[in-house]
Protein backbone atom coordinates (compact mmCIF):
# COMPACT_ATOMS: atom_id res chain seq x y z
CA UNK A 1 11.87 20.27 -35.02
CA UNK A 2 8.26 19.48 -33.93
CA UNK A 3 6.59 21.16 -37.05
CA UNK A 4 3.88 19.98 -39.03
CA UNK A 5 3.52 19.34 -42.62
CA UNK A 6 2.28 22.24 -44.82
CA UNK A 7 -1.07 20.43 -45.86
CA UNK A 8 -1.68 19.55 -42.75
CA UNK A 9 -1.45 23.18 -41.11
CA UNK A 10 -3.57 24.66 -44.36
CA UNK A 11 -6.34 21.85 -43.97
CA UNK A 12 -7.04 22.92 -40.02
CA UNK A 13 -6.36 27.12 -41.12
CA UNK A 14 -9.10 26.14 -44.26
CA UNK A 15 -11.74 24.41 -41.31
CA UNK A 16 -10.98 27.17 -39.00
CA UNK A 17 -12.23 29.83 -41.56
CA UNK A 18 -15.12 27.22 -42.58
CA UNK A 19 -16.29 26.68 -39.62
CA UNK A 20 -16.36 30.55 -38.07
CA UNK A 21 -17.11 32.55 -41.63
CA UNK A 22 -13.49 33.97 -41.37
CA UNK A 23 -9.74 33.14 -40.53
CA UNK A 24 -8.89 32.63 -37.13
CA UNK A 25 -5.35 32.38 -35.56
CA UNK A 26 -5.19 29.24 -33.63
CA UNK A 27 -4.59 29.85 -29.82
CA UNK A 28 -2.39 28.65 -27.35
CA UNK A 29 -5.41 25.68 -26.35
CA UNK A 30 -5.18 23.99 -29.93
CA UNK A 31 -1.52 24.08 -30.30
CA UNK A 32 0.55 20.29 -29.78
CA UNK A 33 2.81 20.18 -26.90
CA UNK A 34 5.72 20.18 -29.27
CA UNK A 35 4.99 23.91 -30.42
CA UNK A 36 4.20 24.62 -26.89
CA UNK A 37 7.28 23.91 -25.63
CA UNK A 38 8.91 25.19 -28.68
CA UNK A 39 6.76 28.38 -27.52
CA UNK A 40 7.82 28.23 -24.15
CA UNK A 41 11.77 27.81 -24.95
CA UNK A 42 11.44 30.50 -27.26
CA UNK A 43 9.74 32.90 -24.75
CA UNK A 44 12.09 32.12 -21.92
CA UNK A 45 15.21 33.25 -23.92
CA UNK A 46 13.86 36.49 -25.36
CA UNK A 47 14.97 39.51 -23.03
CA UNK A 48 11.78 41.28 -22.92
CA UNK A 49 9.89 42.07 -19.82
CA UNK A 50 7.04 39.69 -20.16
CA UNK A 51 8.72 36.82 -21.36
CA UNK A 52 8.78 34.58 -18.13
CA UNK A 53 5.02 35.55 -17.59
CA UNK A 54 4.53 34.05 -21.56
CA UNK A 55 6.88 31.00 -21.16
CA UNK A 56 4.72 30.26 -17.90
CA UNK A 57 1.71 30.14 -19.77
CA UNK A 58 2.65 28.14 -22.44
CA UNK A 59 4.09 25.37 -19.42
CA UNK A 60 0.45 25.69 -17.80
CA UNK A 61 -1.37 24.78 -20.98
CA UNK A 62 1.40 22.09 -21.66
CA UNK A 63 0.57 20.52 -18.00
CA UNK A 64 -2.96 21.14 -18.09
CA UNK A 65 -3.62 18.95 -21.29
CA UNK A 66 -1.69 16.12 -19.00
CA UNK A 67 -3.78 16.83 -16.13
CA UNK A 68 -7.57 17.02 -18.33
CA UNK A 69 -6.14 13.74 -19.63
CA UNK A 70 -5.75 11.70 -16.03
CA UNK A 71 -8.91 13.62 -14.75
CA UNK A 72 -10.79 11.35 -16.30
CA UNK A 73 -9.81 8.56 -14.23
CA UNK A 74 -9.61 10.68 -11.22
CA UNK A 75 -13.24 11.58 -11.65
CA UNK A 76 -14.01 8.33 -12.24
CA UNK A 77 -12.40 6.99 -8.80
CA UNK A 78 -14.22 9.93 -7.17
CA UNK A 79 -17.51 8.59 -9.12
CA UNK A 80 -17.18 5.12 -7.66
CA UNK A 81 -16.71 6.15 -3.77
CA UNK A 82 -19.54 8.53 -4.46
CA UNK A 83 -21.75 5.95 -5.67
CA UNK A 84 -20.53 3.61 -2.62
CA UNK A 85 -21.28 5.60 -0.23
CA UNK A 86 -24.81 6.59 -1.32
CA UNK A 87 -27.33 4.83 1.72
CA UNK A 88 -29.10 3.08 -0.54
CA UNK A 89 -27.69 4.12 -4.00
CA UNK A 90 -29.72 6.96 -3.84
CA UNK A 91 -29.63 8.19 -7.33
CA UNK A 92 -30.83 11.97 -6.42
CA UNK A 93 -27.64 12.37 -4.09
CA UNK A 94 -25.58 10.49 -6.37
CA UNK A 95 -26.20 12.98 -9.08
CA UNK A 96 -25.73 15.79 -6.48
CA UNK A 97 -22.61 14.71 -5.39
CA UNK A 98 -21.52 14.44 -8.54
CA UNK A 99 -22.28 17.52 -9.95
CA UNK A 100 -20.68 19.17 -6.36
CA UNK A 101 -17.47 17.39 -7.32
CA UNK A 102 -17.77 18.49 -10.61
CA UNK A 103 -17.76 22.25 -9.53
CA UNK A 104 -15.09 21.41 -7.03
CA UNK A 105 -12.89 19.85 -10.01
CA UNK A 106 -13.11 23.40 -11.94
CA UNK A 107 -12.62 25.64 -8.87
CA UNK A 108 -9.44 23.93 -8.16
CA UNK A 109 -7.86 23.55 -11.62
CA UNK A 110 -9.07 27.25 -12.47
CA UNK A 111 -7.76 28.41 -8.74
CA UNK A 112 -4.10 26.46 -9.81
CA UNK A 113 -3.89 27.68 -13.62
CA UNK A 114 -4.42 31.44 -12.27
CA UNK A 115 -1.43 30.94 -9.76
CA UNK A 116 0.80 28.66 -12.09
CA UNK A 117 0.61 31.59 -14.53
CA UNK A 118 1.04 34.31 -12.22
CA UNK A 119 4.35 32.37 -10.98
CA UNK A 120 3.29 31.70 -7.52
CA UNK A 121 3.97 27.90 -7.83
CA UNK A 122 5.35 25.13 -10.45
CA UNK A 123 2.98 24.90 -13.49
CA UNK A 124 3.28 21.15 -12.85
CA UNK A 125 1.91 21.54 -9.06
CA UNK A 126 -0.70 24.22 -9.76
CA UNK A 127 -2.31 22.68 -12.61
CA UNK A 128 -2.28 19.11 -11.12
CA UNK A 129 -3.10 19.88 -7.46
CA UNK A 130 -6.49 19.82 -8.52
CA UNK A 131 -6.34 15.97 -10.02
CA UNK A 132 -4.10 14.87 -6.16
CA UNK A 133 -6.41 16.30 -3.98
CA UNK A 134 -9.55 15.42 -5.19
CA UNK A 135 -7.88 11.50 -6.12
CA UNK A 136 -6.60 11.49 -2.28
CA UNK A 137 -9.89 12.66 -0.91
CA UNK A 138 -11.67 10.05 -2.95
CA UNK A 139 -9.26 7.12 -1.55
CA UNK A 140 -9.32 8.50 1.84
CA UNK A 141 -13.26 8.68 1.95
CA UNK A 142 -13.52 4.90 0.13
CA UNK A 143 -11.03 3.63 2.68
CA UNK A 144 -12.60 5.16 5.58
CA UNK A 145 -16.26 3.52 4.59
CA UNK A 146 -14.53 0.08 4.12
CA UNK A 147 -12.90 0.37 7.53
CA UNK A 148 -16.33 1.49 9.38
CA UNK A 149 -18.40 -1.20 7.17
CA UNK A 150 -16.31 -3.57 8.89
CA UNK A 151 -16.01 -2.34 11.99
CA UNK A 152 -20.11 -2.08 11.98
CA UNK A 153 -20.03 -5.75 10.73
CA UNK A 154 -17.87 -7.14 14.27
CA UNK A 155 -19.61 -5.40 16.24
CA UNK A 156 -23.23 -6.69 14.96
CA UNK A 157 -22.06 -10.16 15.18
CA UNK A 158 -23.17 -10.22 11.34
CA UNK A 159 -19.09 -10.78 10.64
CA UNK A 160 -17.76 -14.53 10.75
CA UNK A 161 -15.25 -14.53 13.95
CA UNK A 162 -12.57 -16.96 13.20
CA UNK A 163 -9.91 -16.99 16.08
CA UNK A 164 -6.33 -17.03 14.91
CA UNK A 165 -5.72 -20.26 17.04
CA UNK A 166 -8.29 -22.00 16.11
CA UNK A 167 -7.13 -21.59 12.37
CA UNK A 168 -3.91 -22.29 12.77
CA UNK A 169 -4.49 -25.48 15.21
CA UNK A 170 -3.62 -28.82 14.54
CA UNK A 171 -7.08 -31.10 13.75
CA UNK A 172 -7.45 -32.78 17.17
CA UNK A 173 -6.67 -36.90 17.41
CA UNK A 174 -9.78 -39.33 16.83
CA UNK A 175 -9.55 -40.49 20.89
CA UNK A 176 -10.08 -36.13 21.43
CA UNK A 177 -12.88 -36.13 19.42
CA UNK A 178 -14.70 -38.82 20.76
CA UNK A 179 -14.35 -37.86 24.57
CA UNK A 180 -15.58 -34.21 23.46
């Protein structure tokens, strides 16, 4: 159903051996997700005893190409609040930050691969917990500086204060004006 075309499979097999001086079988990482869920329908209706634990790690590697795919904007979200929230667009803590995230991107998408194949929770949740948290820490930390930016901002006096009534009021009558 999802297979490729002879040439095609023989021209990556012939830059596989190229490339590393001898033939190498191609792993579960550079398969499509139509042979991994081929892979992981096949593995689910065999009868043998590690089947399930096989099946689940062909639906982690089928989620986690989904997930590496939307980190990118994640990380780029998480890269903008950083950079916002740098006194001074410091670049030093900028980069810091960055790389912390970074390492804090891999420890949770490692931590939720290991339990998504061990069958402690949905491949789907485990390998994309990584991608929610950090994307609802990001828009929780951006929201909170735009709320305290403005609250800083009233409370300097540096903030235009514009009264509901008076924008809503009706421009006063020429005879008003002129007695005021």
């Amino acid at each position: 159903m999802g297979s490729r075309p002879a040439s095609a499979t023989s021209g990556r097999e012939a830059a596989r051996t190229v490339l590393s001086g001898h033939a190498v079988a191609a792993s579960d990482r550079s398969k499509p997700v139509s042979e991994l869920r081929e892979a992981a329908r096949d593995a689910r209706v065999e009868k043998s005893p590690g089947a399930r634990t096989r099946s689940a790690a062909f639906r982690v590697e089928i989620h986690k190409k989904f997930a590496l795919s939307a980190a990118f904007v994640v990380l780029a979200v998480v890269g903008l609040v950083n950079a916002r929230s740098a006194p001074n667009g410091h670049p030093g803590l900028v980069i810091a930050a960055s790389c912390l995230v970074d390492v804090v991107y891999f420890v949770l998408l490692t931590s939720g691969e290991t339990l998504a194949e061990a069958r402690v929770m949905s491949p789907a949740i485990g390998v994309r917990s990584a991608n929610v948290l950090l994307l609802a820490a990001a828009l929780l930390l951006g929201w909170r500086r735009a709320n305290r930016t403005r609250l800083r901002r009233s409370l300097d006096g540096s903030a235009p204060r514009v009264s509901v009534r008076a924008a809503h009021a009706r421009p006063r009558s020429r005879n008003r004006q002129l007695m005021a």
